[in-house]
C-alpha atoms as a PDB file:
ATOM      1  CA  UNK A   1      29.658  36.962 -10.215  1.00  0.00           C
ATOM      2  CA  UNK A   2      26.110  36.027 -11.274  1.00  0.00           C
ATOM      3  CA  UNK A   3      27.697  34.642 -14.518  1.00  0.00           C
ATOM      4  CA  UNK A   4      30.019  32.481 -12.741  1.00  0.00           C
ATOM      5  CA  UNK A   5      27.203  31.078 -10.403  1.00  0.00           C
ATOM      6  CA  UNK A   6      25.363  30.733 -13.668  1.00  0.00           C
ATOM      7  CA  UNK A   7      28.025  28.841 -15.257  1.00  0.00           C
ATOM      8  CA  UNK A   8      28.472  26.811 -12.278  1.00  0.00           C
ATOM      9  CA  UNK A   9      24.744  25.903 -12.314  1.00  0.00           C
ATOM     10  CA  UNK A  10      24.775  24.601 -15.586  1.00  0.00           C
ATOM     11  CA  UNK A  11      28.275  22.720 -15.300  1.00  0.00           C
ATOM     12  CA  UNK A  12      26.561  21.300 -11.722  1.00  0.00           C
ATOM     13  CA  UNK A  13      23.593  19.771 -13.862  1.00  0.00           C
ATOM     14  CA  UNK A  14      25.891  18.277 -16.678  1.00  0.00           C
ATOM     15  CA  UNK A  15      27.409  16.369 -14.100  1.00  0.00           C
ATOM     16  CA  UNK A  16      24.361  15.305 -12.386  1.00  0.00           C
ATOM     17  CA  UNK A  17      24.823  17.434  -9.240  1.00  0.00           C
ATOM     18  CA  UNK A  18      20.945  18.033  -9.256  1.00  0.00           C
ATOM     19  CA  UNK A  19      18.115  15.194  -9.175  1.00  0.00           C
ATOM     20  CA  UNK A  20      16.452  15.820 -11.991  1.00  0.00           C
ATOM     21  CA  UNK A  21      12.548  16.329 -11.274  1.00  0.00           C
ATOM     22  CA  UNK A  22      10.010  13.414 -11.548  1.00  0.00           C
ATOM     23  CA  UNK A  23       8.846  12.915 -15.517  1.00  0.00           C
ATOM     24  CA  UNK A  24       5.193  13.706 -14.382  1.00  0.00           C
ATOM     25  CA  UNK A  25       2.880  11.075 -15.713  1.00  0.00           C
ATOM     26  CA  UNK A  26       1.034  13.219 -18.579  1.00  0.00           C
ATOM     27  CA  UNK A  27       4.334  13.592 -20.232  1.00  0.00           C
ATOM     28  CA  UNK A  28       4.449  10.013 -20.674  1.00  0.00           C
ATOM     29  CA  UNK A  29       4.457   9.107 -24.745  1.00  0.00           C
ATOM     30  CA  UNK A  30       1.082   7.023 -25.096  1.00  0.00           C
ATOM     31  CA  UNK A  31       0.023   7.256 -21.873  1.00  0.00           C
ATOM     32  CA  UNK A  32      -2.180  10.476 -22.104  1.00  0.00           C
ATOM     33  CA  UNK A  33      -4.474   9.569 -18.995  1.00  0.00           C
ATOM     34  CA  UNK A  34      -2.232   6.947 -17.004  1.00  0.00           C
ATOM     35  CA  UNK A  35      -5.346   6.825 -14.242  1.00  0.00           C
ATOM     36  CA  UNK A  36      -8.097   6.355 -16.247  1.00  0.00           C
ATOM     37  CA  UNK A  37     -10.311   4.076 -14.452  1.00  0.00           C
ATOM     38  CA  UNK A  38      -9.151   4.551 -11.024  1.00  0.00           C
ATOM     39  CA  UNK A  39     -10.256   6.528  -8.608  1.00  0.00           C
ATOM     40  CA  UNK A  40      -9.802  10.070  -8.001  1.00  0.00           C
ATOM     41  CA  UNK A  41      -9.729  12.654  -5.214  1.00  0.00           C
ATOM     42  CA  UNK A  42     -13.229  12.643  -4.438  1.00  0.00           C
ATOM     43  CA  UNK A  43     -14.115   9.155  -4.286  1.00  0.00           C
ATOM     44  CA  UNK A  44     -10.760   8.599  -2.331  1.00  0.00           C
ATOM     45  CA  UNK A  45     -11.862  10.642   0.137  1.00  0.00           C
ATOM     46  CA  UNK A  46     -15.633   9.395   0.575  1.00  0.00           C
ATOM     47  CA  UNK A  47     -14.266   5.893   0.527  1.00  0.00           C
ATOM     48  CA  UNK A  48     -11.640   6.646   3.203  1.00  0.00           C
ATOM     49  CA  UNK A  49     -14.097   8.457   5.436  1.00  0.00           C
ATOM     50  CA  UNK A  50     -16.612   5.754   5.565  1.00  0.00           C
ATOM     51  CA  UNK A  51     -13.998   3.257   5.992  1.00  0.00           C
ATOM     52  CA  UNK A  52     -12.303   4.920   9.470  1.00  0.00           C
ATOM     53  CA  UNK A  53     -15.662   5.709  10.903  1.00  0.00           C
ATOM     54  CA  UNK A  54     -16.484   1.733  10.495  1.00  0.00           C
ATOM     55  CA  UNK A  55     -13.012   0.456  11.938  1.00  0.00           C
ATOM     56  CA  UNK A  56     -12.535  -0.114  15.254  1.00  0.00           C
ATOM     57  CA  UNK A  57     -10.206  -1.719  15.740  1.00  0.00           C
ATOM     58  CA  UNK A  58      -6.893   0.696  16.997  1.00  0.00           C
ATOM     59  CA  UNK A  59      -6.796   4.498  18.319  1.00  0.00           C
ATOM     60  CA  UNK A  60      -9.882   5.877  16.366  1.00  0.00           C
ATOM     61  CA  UNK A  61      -7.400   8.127  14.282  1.00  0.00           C
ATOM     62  CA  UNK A  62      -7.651  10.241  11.107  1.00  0.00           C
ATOM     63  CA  UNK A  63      -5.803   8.612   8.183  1.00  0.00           C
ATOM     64  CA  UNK A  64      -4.138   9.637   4.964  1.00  0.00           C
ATOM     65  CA  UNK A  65      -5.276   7.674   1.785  1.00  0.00           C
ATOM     66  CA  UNK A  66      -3.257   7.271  -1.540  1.00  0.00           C
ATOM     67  CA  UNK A  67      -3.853   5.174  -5.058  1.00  0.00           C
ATOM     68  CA  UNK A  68      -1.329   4.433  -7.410  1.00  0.00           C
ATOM     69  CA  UNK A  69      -1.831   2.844 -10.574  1.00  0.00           C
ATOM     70  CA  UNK A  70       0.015  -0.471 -12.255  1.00  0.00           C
ATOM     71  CA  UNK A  71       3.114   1.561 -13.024  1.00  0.00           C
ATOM     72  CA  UNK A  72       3.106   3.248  -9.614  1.00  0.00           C
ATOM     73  CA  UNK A  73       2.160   6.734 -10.591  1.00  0.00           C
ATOM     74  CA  UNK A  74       0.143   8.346  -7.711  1.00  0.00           C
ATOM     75  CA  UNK A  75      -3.543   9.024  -8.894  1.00  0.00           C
ATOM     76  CA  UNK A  76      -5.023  10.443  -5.813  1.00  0.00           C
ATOM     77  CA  UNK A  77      -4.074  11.203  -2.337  1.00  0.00           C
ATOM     78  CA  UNK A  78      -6.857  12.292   0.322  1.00  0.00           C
ATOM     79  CA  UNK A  79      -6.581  12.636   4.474  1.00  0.00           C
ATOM     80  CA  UNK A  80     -10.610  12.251   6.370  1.00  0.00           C
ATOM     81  CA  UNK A  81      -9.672  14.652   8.998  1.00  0.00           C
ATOM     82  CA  UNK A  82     -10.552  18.103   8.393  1.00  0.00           C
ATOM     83  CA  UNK A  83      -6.988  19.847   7.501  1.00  0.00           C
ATOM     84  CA  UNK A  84      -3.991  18.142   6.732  1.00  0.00           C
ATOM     85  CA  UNK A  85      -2.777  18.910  10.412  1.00  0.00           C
ATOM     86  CA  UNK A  86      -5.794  16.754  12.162  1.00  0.00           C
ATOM     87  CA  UNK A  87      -3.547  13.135  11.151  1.00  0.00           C
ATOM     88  CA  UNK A  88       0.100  12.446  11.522  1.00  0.00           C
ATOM     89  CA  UNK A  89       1.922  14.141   8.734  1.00  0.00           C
ATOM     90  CA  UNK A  90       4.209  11.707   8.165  1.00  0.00           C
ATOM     91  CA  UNK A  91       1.711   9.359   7.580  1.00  0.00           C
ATOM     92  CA  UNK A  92       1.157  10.911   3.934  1.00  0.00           C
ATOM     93  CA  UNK A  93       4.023   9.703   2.693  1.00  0.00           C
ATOM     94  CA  UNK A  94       3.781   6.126   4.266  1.00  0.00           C
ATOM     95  CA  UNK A  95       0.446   5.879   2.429  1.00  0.00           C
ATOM     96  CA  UNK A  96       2.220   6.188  -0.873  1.00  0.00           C
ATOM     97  CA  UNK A  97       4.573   3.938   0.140  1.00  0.00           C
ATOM     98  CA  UNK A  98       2.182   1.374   1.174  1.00  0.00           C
ATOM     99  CA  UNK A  99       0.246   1.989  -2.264  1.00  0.00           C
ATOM    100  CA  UNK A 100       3.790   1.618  -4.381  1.00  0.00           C
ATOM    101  CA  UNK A 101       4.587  -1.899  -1.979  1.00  0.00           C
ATOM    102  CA  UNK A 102       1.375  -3.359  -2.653  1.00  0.00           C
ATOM    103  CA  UNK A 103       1.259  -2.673  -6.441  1.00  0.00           C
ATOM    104  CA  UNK A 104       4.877  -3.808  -7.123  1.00  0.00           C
ATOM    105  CA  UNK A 105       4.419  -7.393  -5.281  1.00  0.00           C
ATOM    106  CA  UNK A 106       1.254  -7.915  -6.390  1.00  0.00           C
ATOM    107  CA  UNK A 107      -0.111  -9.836  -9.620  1.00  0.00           C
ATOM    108  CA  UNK A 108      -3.349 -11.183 -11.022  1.00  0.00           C
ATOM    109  CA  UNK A 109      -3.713 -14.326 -14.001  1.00  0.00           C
ATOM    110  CA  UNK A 110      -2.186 -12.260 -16.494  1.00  0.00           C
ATOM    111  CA  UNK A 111       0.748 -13.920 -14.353  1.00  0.00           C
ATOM    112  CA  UNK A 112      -0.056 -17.259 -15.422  1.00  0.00           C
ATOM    113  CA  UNK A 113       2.403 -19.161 -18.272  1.00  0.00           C
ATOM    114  CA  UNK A 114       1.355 -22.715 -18.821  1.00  0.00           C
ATOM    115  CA  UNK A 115       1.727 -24.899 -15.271  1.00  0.00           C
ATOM    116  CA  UNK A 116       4.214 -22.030 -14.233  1.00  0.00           C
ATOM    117  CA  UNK A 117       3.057 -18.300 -12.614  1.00  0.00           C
ATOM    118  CA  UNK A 118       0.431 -17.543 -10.125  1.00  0.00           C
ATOM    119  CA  UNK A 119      -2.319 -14.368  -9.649  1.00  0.00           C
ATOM    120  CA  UNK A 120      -0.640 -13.969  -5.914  1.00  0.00           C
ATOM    121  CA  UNK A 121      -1.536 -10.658  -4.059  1.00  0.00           C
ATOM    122  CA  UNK A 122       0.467  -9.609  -1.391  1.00  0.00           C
ATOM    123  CA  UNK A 123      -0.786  -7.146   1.145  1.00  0.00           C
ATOM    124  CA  UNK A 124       2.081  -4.844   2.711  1.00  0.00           C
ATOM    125  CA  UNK A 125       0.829  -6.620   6.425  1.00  0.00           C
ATOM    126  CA  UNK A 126       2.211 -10.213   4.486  1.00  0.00           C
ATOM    127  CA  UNK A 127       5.232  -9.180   4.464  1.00  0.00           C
ATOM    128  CA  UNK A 128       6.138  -8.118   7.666  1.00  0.00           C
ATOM    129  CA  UNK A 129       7.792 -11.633   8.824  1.00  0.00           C
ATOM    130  CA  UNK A 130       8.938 -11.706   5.558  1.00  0.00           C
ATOM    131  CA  UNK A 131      11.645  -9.228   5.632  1.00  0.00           C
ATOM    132  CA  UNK A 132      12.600  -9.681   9.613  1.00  0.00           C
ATOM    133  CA  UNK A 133      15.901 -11.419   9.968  1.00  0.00           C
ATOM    134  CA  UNK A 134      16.308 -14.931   8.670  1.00  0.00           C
ATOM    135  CA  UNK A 135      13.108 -14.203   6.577  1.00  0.00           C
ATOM    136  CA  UNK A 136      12.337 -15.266   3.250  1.00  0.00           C
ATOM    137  CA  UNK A 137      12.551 -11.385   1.745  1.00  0.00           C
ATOM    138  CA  UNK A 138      14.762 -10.037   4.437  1.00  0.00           C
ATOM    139  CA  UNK A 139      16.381  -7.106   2.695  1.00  0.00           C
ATOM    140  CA  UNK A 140      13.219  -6.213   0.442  1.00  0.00           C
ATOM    141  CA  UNK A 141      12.803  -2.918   2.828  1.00  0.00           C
ATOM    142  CA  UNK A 142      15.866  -1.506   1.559  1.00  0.00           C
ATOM    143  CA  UNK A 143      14.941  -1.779  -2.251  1.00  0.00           C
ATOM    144  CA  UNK A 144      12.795   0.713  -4.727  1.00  0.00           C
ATOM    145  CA  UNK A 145      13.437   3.832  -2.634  1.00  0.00           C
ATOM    146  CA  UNK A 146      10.966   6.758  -2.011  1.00  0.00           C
ATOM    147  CA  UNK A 147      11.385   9.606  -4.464  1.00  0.00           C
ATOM    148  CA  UNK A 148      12.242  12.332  -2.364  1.00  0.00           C
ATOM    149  CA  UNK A 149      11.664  14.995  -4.784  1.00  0.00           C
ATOM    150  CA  UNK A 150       8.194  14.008  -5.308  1.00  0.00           C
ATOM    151  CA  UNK A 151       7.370  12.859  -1.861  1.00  0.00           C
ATOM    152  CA  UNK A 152       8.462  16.295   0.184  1.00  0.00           C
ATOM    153  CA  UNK A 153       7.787  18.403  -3.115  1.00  0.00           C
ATOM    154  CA  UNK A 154       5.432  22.066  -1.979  1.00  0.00           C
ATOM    155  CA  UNK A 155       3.466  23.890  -1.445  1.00  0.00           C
ATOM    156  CA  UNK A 156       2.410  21.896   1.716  1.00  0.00           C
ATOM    157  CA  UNK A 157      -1.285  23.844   1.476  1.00  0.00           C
ATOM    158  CA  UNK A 158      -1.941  21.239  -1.132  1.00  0.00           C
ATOM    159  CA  UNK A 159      -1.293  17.981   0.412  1.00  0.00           C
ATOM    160  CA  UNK A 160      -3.952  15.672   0.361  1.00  0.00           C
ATOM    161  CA  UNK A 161      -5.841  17.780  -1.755  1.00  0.00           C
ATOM    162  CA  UNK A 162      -6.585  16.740  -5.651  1.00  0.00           C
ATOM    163  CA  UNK A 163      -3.717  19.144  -6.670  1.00  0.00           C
ATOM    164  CA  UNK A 164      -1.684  16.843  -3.605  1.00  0.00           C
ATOM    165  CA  UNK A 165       2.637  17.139  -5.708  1.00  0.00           C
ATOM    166  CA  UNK A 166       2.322  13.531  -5.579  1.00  0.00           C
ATOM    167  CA  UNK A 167      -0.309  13.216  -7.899  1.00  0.00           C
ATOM    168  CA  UNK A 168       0.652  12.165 -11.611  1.00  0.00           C
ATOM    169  CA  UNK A 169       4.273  11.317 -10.372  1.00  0.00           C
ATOM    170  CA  UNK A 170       6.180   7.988  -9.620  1.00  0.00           C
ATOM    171  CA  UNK A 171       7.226   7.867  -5.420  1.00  0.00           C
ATOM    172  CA  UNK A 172       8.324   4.535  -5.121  1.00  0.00           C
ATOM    173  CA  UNK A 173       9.286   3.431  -1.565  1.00  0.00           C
ATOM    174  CA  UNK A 174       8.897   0.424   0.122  1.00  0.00           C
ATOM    175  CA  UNK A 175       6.206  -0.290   3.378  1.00  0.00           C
ATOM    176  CA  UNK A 176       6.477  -3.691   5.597  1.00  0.00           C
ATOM    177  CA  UNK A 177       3.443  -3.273   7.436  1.00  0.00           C
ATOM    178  CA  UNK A 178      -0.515  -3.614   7.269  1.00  0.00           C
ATOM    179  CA  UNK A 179      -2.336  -0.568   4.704  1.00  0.00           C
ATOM    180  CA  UNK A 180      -1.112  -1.677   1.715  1.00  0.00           C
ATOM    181  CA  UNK A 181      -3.489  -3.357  -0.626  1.00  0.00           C
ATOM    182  CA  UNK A 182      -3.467  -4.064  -4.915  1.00  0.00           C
ATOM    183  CA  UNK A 183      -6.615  -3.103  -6.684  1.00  0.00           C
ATOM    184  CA  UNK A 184      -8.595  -5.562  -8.860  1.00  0.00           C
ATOM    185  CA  UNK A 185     -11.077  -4.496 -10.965  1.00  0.00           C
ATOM    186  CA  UNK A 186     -13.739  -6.673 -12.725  1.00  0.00           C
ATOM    187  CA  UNK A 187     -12.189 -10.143 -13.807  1.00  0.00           C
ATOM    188  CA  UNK A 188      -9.815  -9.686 -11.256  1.00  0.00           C
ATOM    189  CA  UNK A 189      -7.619  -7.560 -13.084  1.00  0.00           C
ATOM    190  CA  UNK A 190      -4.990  -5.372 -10.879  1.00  0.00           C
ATOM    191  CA  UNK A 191      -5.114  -1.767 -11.586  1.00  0.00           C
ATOM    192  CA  UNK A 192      -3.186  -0.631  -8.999  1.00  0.00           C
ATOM    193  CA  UNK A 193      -2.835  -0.376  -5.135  1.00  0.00           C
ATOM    194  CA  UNK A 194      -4.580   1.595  -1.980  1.00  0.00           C
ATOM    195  CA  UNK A 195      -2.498   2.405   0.842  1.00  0.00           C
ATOM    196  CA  UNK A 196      -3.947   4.018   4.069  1.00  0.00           C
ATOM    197  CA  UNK A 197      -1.631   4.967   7.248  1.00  0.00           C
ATOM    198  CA  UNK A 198      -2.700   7.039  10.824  1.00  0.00           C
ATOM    199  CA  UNK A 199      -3.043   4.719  12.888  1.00  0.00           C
ATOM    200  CA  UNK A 200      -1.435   1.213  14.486  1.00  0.00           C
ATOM    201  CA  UNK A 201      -0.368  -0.583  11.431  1.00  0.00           C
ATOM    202  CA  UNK A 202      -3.170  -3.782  12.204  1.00  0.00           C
ATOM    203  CA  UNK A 203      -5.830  -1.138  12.225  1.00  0.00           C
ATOM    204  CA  UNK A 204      -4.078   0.488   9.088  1.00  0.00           C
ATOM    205  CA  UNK A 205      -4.766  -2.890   6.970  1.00  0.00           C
ATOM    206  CA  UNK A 206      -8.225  -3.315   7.860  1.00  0.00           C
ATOM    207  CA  UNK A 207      -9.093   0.507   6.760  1.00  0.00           C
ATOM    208  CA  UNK A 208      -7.414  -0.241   3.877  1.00  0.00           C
ATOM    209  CA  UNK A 209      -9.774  -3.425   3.219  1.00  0.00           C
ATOM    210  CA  UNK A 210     -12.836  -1.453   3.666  1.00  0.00           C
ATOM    211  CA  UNK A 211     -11.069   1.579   1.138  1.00  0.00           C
ATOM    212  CA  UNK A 212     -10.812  -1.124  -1.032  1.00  0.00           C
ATOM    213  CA  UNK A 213     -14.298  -2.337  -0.648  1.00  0.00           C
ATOM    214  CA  UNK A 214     -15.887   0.555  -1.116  1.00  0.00           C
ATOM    215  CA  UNK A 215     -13.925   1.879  -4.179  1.00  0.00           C
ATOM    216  CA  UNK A 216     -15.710  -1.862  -5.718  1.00  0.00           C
ATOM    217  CA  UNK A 217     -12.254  -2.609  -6.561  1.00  0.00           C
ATOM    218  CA  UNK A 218     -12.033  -5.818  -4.512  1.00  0.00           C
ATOM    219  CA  UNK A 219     -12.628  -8.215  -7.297  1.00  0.00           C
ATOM    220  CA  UNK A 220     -10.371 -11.106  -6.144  1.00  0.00           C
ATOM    221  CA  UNK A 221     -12.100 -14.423  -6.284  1.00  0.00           C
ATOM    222  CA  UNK A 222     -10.437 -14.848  -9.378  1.00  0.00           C
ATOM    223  CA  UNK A 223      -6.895 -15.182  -8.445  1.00  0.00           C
ATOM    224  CA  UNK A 224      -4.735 -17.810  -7.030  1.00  0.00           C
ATOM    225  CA  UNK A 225      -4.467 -17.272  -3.302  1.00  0.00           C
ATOM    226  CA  UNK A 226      -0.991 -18.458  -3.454  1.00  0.00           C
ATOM    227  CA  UNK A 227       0.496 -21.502  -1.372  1.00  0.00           C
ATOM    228  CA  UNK A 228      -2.131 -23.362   0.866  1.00  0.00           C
ATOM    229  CA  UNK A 229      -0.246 -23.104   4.266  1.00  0.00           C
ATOM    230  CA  UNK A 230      -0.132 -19.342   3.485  1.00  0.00           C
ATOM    231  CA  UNK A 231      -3.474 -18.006   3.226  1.00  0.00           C
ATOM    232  CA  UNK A 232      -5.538 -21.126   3.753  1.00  0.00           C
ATOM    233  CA  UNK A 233      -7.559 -19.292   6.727  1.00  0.00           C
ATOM    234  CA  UNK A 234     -10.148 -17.741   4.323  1.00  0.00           C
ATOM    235  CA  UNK A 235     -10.741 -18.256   0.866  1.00  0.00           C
ATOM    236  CA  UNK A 236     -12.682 -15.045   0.494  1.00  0.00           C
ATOM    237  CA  UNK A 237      -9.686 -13.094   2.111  1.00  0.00           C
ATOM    238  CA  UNK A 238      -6.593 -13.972  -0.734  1.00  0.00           C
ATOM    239  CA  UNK A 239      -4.339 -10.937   0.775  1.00  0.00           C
ATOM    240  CA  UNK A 240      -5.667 -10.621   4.390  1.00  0.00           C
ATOM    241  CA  UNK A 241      -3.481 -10.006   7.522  1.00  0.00           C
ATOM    242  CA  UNK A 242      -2.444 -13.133   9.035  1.00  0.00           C
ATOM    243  CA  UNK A 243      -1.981 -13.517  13.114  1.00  0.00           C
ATOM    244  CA  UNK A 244       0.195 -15.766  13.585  1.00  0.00           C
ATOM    245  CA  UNK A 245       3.055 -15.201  15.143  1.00  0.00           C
ATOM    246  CA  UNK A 246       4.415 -16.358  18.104  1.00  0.00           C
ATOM    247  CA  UNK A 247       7.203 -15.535  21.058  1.00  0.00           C
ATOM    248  CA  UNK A 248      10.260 -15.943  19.828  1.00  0.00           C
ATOM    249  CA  UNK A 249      12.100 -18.092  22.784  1.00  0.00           C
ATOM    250  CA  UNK A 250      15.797 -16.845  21.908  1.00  0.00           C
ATOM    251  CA  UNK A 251      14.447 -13.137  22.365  1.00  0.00           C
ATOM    252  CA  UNK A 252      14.211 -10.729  19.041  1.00  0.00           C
ATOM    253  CA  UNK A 253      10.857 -10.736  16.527  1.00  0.00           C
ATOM    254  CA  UNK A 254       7.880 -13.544  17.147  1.00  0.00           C
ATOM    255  CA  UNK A 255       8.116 -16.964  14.721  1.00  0.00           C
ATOM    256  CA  UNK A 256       5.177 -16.639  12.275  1.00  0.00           C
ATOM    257  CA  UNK A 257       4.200 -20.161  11.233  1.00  0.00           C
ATOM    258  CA  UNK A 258       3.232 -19.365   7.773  1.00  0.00           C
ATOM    259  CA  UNK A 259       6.510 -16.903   7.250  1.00  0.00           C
ATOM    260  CA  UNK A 260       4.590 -13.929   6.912  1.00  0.00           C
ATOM    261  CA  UNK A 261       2.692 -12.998   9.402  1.00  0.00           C
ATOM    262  CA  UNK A 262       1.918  -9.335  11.275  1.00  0.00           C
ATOM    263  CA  UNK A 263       1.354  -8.436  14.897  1.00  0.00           C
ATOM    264  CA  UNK A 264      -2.657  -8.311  16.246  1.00  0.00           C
ATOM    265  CA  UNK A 265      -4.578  -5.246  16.505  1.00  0.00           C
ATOM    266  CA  UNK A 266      -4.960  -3.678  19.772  1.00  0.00           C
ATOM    267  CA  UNK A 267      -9.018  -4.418  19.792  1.00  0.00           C
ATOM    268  CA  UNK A 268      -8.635  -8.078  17.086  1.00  0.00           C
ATOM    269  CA  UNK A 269     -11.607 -10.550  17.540  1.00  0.00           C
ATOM    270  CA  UNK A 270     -10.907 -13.960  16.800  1.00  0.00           C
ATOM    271  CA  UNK A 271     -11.447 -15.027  12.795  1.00  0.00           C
ATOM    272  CA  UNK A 272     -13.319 -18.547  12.111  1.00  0.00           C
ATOM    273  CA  UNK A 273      -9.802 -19.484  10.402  1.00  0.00           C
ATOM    274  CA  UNK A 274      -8.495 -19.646  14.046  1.00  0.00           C
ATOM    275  CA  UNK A 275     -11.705 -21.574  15.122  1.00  0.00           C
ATOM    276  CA  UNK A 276     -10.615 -24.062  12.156  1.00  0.00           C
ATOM    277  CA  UNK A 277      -6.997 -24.746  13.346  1.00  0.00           C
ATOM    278  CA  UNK A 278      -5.944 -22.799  10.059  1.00  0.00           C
ATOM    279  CA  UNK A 279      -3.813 -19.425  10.100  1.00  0.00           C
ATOM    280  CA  UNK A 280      -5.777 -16.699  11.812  1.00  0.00           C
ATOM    281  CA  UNK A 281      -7.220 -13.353  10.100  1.00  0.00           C
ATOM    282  CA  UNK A 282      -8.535 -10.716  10.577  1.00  0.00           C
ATOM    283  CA  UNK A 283     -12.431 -11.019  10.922  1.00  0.00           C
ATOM    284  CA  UNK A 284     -15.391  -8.615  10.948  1.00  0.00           C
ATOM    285  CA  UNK A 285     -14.349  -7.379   7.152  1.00  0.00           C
ATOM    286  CA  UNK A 286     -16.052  -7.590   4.043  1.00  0.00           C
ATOM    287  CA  UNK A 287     -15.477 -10.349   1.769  1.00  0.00           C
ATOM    288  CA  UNK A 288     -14.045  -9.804  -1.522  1.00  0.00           C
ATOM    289  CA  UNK A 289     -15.570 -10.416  -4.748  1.00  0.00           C
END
């Protein structure tokens, strides 16, 4: 009998019966240290701590942080609470997800191709409107799925820690609300993503700005902001969350005006861009660099 299951094993795995592990990033040929330059578990952490006890602006909850890099392997993962059980614990993987989104929509003037291209970065809270019904990525929620194998992999002792499964492995997934931002690094060159989830999903984005802030990898100023009716409310805010969406009269999701906007934070104050008569953000965050 143990032959036969043995046999049946291997015949199971010819025929692709079993998902085949994750090819963890260090086996990689040339790619020997895939997050060189990024950050790490440490300075996830710090960065993530600072940022939720300076946000305001939802429930006051603990968050789960994760960075990916340009190919979407997962670098770090870190939660501020003090054990894995003190945030939501499906909010670990969401973070990842966030972190994939952000990195895989995201570009920076490498982009560029004579008159044609643009350096556009695409927060996960932009596309929100975006993918609702009748929207111009409707659909996009359903693509690049989340690598289960890697996502739910054990022991669960060691998530969010620096030996988190996720770490040196591709998750994919795809996120459609605020927490998701792409990394630029000096010369506004994207590295990567930050994605941050525990609380509402405004509150989620604005966390994630700060992450971003303090990890100095908020070099933007360099890249196109993208169409002017889209992020037009502030220059120094090329990916911010835009408020601007309005009752929908037939019932359903809000209209956003711009086509990808995301629902207000619970505690929002009003941006200068809404002052101006331009696309409202949110306000109170650092500018980028």
């Amino acid at each position: 009998m143990p032959g036969r299951l043995t046999h049946f094993a291997i015949a199971a795995l010819a025929l692709g019966g079993c998902v085949a592990p994750a090819l963890a990033a260090d086996d990689a040929p040339g790619n020997a240290n895939p997050c060189a330059g990024l950050p790490g578990y440490s300075q996830l952490k710090t960065a993530l701590s600072s940022a939720v006890d300076a946000e305001g602006s939802g429930l006051n909850m603990n968050m789960w942080a994760t960075v990916v890099n340009r190919d979407g392997v997962v670098c770090a993962v870190a939660f501020s609470g003090t054990d894995r059980g003190s945030q939501w614990p499906g909010s670990r993987v969401i973070s990842a997800q966030k972190a994939n989104t952000a990195n895989a929509f995201s570009l920076d003037a490498s982009a560029h191709s004579g008159v044609n291209g643009g350096a556009l970065a695409l927060s996960t809270a932009n596309l929100f409107s975006a993918v609702q019904p009748g929207g111009s990525l409707f659909g996009l929620q359903e693509s690049n799925p989340v690598a289960t194998d890697v996502a739910y992999k054990g022991p669960s002792s060691n998530y969010g820690a620096a030996n988190d499964p996720m770490v040196g492995r591709k998750i994919g997934g795809i996120n459609v609300f605020g927490g998701g931002l792409a990394l630029y690094a000096a010369g506004s060159r994207i590295v990567g993503a930050v994605g941050v989830s525990g609380d509402t999903s405004c509150s989620d984005h604005n966390i994630a700005w700060r992450v971003r802030h303090n990890l100095n990898l908020d070099h933007l100023l360099g890249t196109i902001p993208g169409p002017a009716s889209l992020f037009a409310g502030d220059a120094n805010h090329p990916d911010n969350i835009i408020f601007d969406i309005t009752p929908n009269a037939s019932g359903g999701t809000g209209v956003s005006a711009t086509g990808f906007g995301h629902p207000t934070c619970l505690n929002n104050p009003p941006s200068a861009a809404a002052a101006a008569g331009k696309p409202p953000v949110a306000a109170g965050l650092p500018a980028v660099q």
